[in-house]
N, C-alpha and C. Protein backbone atom coordinates (compact mmCIF):
# COMPACT_ATOMS: atom_id res chain seq x y z
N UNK A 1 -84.80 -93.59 -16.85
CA UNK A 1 -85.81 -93.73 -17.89
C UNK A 1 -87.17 -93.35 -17.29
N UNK A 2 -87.87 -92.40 -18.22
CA UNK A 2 -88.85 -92.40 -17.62
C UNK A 2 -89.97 -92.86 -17.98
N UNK A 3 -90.95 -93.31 -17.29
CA UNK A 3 -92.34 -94.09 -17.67
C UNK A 3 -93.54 -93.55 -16.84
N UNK A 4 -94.40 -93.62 -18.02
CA UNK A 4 -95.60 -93.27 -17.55
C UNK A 4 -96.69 -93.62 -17.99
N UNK A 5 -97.88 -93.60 -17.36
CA UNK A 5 -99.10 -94.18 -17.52
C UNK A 5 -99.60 -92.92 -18.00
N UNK A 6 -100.86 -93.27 -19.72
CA UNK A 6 -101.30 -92.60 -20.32
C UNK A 6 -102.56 -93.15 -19.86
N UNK A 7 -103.88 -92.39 -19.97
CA UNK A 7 -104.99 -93.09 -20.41
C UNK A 7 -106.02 -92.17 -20.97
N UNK A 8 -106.96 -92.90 -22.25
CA UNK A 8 -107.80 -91.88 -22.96
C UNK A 8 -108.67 -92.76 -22.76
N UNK A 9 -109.49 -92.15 -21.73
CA UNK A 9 -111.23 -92.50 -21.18
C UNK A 9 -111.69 -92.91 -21.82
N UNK A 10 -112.85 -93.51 -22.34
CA UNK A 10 -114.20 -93.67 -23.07
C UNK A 10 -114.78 -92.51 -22.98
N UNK A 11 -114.86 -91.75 -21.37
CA UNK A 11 -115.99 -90.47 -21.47
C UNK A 11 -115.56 -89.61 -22.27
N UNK A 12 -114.30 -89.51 -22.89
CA UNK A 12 -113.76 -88.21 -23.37
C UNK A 12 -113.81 -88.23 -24.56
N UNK A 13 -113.44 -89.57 -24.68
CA UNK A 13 -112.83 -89.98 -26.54
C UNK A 13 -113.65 -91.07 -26.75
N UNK A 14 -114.72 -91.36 -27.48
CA UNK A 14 -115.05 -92.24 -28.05
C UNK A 14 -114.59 -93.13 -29.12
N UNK A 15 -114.71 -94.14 -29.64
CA UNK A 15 -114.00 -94.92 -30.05
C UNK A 15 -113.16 -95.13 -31.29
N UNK A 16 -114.22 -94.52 -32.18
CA UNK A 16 -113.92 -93.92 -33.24
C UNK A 16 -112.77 -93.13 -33.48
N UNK A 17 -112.59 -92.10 -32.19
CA UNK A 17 -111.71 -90.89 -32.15
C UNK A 17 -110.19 -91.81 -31.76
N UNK A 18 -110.68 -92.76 -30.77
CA UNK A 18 -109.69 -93.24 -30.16
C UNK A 18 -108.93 -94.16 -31.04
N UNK A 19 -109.58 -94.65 -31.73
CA UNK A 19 -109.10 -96.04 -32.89
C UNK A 19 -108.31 -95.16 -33.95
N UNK A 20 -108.52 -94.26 -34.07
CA UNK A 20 -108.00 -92.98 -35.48
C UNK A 20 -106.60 -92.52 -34.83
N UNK A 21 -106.64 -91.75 -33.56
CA UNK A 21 -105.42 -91.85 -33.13
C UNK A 21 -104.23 -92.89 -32.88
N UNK A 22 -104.80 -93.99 -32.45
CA UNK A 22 -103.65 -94.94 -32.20
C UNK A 22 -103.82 -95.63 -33.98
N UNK A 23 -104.09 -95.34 -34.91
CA UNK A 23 -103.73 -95.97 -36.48
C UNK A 23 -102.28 -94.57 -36.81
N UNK A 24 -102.52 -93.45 -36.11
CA UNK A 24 -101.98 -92.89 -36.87
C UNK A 24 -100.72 -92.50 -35.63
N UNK A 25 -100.87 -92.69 -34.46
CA UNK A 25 -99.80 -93.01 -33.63
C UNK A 25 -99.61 -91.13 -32.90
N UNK A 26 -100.85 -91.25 -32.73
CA UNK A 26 -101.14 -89.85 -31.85
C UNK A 26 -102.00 -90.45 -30.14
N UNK A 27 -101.36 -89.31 -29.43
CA UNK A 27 -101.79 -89.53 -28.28
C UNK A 27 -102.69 -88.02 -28.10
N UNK A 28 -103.99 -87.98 -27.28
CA UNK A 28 -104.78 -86.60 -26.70
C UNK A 28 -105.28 -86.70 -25.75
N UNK A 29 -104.59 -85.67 -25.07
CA UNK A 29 -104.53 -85.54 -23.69
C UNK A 29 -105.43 -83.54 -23.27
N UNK A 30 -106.24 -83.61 -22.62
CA UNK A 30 -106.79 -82.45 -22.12
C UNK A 30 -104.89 -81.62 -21.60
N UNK A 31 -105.07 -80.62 -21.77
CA UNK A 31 -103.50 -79.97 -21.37
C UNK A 31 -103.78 -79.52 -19.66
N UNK A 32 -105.40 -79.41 -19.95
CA UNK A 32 -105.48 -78.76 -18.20
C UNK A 32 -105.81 -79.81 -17.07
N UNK A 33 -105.82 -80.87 -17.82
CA UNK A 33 -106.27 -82.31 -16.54
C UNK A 33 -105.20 -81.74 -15.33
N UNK A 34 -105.88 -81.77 -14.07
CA UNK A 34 -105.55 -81.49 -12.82
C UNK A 34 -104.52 -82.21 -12.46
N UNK A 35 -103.50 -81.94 -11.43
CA UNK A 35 -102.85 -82.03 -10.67
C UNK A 35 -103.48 -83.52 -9.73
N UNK A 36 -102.81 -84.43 -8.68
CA UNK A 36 -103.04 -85.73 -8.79
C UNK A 36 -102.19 -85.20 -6.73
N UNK A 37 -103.26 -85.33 -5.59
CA UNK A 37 -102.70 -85.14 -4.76
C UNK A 37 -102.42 -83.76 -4.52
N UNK A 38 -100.68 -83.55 -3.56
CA UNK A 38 -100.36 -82.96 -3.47
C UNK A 38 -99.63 -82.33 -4.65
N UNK A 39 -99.54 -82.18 -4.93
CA UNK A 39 -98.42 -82.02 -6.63
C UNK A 39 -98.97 -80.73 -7.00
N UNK A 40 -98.17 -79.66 -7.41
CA UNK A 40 -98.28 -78.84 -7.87
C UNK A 40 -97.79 -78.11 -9.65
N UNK A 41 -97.50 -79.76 -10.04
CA UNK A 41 -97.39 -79.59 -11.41
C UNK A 41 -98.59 -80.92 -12.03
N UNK A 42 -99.66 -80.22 -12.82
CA UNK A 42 -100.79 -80.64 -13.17
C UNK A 42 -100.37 -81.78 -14.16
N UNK A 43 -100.93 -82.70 -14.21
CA UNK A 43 -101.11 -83.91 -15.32
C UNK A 43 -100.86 -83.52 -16.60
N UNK A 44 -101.62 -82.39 -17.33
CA UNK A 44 -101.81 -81.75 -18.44
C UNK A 44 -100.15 -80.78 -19.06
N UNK A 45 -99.91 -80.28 -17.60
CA UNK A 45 -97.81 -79.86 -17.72
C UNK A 45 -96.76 -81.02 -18.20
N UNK A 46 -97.36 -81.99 -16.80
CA UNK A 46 -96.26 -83.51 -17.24
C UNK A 46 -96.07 -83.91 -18.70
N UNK A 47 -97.83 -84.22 -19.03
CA UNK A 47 -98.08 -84.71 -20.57
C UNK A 47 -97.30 -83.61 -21.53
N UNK A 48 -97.35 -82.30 -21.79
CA UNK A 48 -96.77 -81.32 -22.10
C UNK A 48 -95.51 -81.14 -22.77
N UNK A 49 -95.02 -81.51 -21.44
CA UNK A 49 -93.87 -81.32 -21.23
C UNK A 49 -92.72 -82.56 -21.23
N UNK A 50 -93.12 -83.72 -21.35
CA UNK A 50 -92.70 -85.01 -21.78
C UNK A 50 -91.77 -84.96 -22.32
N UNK A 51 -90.65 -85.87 -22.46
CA UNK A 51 -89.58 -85.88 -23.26
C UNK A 51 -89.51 -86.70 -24.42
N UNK A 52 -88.98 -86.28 -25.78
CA UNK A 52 -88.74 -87.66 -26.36
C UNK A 52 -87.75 -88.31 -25.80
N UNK A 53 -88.40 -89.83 -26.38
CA UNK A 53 -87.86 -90.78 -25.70
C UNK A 53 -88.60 -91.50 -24.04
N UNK A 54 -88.91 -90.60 -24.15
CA UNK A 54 -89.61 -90.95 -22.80
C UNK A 54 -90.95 -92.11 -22.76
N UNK A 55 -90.79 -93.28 -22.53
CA UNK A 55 -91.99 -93.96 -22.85
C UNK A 55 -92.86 -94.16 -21.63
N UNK A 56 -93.98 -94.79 -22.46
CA UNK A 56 -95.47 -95.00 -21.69
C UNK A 56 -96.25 -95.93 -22.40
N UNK A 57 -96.93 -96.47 -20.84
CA UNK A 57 -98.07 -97.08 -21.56
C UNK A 57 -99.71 -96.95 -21.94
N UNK A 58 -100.31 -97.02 -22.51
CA UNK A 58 -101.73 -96.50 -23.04
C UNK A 58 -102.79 -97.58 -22.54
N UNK A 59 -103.51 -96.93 -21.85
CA UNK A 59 -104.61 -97.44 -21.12
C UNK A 59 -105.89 -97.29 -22.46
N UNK A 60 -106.89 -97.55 -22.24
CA UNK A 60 -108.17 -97.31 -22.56
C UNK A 60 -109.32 -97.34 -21.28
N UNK A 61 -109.66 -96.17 -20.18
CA UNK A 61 -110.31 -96.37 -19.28
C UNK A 61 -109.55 -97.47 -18.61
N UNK A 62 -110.31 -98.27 -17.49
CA UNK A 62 -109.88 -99.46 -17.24
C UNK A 62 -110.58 -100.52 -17.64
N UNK A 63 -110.38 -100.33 -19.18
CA UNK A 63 -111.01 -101.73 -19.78
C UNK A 63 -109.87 -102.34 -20.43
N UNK A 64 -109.29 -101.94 -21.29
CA UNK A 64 -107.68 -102.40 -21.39
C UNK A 64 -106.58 -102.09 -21.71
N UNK A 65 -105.48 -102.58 -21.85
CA UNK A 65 -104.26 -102.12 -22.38
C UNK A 65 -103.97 -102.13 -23.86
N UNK A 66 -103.70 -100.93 -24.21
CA UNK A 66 -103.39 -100.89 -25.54
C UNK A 66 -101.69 -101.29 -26.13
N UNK A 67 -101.01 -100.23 -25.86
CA UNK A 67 -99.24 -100.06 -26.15
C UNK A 67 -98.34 -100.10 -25.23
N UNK A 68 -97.26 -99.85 -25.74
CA UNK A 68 -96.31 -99.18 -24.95
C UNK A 68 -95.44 -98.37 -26.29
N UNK A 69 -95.45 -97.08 -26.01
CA UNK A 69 -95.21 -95.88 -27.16
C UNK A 69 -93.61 -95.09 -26.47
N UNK A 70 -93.37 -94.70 -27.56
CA UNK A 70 -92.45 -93.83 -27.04
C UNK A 70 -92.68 -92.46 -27.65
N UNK A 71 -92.41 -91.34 -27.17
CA UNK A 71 -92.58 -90.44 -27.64
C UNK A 71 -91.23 -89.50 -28.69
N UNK A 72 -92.00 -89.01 -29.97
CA UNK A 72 -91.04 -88.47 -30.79
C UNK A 72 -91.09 -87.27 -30.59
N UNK A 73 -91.70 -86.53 -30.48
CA UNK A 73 -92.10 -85.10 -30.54
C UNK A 73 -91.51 -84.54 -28.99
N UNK A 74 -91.33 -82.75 -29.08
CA UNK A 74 -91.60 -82.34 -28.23
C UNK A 74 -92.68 -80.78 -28.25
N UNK A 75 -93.24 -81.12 -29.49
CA UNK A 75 -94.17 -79.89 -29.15
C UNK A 75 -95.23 -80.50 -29.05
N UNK A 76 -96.14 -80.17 -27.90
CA UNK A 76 -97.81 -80.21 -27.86
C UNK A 76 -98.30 -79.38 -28.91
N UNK A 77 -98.89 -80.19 -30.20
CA UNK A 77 -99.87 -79.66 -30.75
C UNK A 77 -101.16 -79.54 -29.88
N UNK A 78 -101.69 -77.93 -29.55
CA UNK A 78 -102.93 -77.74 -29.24
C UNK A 78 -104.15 -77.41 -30.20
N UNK A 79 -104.76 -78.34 -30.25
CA UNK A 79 -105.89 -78.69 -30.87
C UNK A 79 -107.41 -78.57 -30.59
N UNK A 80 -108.57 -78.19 -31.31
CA UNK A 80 -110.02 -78.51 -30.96
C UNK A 80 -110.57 -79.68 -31.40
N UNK A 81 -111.38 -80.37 -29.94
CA UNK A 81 -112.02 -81.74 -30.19
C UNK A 81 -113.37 -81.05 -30.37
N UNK A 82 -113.41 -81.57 -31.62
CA UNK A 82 -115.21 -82.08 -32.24
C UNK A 82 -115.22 -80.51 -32.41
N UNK A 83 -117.06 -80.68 -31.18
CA UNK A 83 -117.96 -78.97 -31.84
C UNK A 83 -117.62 -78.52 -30.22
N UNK A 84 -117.23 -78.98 -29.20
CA UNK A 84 -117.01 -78.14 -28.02
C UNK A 84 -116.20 -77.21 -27.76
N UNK A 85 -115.30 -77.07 -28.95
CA UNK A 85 -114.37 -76.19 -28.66
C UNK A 85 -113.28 -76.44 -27.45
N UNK A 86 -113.45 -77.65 -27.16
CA UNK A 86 -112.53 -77.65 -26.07
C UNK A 86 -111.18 -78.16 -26.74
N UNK A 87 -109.95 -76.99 -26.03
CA UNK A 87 -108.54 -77.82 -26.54
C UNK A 87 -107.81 -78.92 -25.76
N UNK A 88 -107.32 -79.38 -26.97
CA UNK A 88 -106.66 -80.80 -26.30
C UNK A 88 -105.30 -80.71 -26.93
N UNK A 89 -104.31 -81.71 -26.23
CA UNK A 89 -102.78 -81.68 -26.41
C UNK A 89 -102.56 -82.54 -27.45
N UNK A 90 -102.40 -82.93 -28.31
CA UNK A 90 -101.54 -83.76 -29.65
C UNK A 90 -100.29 -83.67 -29.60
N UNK A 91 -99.91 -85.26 -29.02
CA UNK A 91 -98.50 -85.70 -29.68
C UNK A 91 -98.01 -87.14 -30.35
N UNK A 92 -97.23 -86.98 -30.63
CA UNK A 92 -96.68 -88.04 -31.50
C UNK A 92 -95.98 -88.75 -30.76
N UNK A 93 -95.95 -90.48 -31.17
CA UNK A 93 -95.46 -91.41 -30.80
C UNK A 93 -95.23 -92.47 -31.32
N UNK A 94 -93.68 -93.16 -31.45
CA UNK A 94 -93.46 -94.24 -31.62
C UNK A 94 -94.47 -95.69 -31.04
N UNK A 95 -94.83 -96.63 -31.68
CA UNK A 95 -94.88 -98.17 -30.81
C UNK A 95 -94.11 -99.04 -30.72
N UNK A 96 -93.76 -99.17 -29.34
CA UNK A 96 -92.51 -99.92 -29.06
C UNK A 96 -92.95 -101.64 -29.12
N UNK A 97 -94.28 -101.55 -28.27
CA UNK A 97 -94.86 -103.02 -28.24
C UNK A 97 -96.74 -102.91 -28.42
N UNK A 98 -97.49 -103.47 -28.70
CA UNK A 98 -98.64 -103.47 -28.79
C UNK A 98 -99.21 -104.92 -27.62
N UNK A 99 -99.66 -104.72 -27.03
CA UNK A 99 -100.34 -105.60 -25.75
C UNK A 99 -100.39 -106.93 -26.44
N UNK A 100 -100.07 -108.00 -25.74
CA UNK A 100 -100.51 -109.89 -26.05
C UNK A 100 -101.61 -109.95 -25.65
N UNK A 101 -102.12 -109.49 -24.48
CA UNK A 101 -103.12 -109.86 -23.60
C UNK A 101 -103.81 -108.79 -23.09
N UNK A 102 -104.39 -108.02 -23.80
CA UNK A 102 -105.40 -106.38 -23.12
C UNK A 102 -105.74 -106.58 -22.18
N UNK A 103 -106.39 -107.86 -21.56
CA UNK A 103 -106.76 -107.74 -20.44
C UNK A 103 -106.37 -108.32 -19.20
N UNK A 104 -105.25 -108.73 -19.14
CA UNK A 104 -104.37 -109.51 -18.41
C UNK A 104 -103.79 -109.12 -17.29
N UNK A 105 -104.11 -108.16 -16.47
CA UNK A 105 -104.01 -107.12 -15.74
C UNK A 105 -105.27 -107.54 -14.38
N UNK A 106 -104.59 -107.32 -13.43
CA UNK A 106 -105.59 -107.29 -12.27
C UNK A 106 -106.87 -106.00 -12.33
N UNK A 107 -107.91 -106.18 -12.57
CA UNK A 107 -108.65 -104.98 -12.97
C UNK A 107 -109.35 -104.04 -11.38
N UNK A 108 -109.24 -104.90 -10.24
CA UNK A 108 -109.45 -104.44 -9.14
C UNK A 108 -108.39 -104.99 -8.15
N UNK A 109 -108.15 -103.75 -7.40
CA UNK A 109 -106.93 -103.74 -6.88
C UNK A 109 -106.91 -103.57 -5.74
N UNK A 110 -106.47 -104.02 -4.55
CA UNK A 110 -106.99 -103.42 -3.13
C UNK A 110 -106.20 -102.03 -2.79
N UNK A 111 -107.01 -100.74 -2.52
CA UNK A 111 -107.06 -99.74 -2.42
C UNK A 111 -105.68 -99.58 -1.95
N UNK A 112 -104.91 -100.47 -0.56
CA UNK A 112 -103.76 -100.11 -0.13
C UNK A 112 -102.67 -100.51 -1.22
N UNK A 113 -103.03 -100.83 -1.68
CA UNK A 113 -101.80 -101.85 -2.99
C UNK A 113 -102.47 -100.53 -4.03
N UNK A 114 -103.08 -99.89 -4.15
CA UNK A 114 -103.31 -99.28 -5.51
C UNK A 114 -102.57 -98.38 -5.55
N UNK A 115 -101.93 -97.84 -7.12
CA UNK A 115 -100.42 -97.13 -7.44
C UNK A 115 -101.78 -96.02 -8.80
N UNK A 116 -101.27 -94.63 -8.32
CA UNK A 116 -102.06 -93.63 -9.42
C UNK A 116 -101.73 -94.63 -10.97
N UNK A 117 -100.83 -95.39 -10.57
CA UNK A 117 -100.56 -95.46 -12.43
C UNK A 117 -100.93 -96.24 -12.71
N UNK A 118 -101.89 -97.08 -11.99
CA UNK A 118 -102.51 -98.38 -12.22
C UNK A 118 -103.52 -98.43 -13.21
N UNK A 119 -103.89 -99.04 -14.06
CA UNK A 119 -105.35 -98.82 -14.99
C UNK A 119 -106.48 -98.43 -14.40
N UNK A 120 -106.86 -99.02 -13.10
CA UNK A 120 -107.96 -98.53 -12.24
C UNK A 120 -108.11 -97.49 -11.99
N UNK A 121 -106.98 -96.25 -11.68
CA UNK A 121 -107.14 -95.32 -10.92
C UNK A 121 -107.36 -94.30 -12.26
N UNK A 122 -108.27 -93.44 -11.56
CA UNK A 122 -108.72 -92.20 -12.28
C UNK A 122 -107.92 -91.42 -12.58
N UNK A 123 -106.26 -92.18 -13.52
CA UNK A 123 -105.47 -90.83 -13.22
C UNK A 123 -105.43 -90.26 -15.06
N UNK A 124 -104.78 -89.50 -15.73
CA UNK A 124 -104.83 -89.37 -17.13
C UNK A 124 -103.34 -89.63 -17.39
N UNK A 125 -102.32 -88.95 -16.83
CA UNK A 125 -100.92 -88.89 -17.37
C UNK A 125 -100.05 -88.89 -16.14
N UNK A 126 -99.61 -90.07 -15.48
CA UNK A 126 -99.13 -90.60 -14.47
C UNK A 126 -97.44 -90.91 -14.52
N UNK A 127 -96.42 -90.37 -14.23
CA UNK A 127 -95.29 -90.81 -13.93
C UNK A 127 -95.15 -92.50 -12.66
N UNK A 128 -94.35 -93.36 -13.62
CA UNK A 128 -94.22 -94.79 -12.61
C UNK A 128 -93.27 -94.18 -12.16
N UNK A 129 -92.79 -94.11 -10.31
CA UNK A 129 -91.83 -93.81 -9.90
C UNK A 129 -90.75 -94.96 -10.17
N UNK A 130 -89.79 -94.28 -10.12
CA UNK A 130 -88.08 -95.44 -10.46
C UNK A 130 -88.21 -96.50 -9.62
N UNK A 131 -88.71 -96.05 -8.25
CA UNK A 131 -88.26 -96.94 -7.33
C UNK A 131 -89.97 -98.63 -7.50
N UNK A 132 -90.81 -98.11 -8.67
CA UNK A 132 -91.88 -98.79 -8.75
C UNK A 132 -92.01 -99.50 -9.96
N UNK A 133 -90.72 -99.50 -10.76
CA UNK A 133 -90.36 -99.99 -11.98
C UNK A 133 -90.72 -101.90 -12.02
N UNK A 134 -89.96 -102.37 -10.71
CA UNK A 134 -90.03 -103.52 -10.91
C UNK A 134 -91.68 -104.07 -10.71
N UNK A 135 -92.50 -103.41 -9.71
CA UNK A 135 -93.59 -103.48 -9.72
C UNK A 135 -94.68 -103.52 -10.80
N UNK A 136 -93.85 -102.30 -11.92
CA UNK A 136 -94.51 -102.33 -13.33
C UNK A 136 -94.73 -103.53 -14.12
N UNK A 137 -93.20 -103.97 -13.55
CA UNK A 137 -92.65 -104.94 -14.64
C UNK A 137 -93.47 -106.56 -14.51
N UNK A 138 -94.25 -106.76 -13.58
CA UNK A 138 -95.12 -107.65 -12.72
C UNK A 138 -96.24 -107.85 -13.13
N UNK A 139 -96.71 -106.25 -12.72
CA UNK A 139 -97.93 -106.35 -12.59
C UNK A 139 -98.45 -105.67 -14.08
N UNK A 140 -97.67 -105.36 -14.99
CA UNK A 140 -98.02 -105.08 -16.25
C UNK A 140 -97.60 -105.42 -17.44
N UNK A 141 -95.62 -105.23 -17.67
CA UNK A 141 -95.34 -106.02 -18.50
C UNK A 141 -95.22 -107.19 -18.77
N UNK A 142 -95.10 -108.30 -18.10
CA UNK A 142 -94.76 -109.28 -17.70
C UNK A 142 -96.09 -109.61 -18.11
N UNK A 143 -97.67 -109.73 -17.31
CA UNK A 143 -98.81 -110.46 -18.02
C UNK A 143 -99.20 -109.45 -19.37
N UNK A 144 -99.17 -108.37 -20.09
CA UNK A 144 -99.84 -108.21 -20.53
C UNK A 144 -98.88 -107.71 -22.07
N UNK A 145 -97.62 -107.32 -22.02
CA UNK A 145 -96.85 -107.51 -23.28
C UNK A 145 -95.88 -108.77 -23.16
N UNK A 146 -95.98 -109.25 -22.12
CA UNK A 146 -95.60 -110.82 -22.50
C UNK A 146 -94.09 -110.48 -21.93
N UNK A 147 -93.15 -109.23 -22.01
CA UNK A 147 -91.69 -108.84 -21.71
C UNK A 147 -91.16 -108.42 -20.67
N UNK A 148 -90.12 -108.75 -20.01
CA UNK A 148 -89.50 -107.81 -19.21
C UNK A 148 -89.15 -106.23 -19.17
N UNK A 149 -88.79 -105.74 -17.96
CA UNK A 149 -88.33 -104.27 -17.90
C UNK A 149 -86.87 -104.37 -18.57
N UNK A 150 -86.15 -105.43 -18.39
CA UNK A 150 -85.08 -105.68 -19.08
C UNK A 150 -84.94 -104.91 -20.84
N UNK A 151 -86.09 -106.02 -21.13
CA UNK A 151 -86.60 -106.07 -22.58
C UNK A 151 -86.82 -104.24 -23.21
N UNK A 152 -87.50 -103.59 -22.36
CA UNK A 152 -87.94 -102.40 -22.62
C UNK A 152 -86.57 -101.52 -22.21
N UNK A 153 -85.74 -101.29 -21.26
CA UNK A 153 -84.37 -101.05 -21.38
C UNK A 153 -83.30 -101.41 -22.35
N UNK A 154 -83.37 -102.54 -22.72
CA UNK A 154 -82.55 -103.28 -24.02
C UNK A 154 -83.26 -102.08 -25.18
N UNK A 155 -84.02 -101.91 -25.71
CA UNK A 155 -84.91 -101.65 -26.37
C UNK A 155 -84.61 -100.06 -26.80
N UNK A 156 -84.58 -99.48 -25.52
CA UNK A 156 -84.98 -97.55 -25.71
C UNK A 156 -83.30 -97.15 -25.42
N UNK A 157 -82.33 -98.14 -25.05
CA UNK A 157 -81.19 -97.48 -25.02
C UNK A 157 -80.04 -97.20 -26.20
């Protein structure tokens, strides 16, 4: 199963934009957000290229947790935000759970303990590795949708 950490900034999307998407159960993602490390497949490919079925959870910056979505679609609608002309990725998504506790989450993290997919880290569209699942399940589902990884396996199978 795969999981991943979404997040739509404040700098990018203001609130308005951001509150309109999650009523109507859209996610927007820049398609060209960079690559993370060594990695030679960019953030903006991953998001892309996503599977349905494939779920994630939705950050807001690191101020809080929004969902946990699954995705229906597999085409990136490419789209223009506002008057910049800049394109952005549109896709569609199920909600599997909506957060108990937005902010229930350790919001600073010590740098050696910090995981790209953490809310803190500056990442946009983050794969949780398999082997970091239970870690998820701790340090995210567990305080902040209230459920197990169990729960979310029961769930998407």
């Amino acid at each position: 199963m795969n999981i991943w950490k979404v997040s739509m900034g404040k700098g990018e999307i203001d609130d308005i934009l951001f509150n309109n998407l999650i009523i109507n159960n859209f996610l927007l993602v820049h398609p060209k957000t960079p690559a993370k490390g060594q990695s030679n497949i960019t953030q903006g490919e991953n998001y892309t290229n996503a599977n349905i079925g494939d779920i994630f959870y939705l950050c807001r910056s690191n101020d809080f947790i929004e969902l946990i979505g699954m995705f229906v679609d597999t085409k990136t609608e490419i789209i223009p935000k506002g008057e910049s002309h800049e394109t952005w990725g549109k896709r569609k998504f199920t909600v599997l759970f909506k957060a108990k506790n937005k902010n229930a989450y350790q919001k600073f993290i010590d740098n050696k303990k910090a995981k790209w997919w953490y809310p803190n880290n500056r990442s946009t569209f983050i794969k949780i590795p398999d082997n970091e699942h239970q870690e998820f399940d701790e340090m995210i589902l567990n305080p902040v949708f209230e459920i197990s990884l169990k729960d979310l396996v029961i769930l998407v199978e």
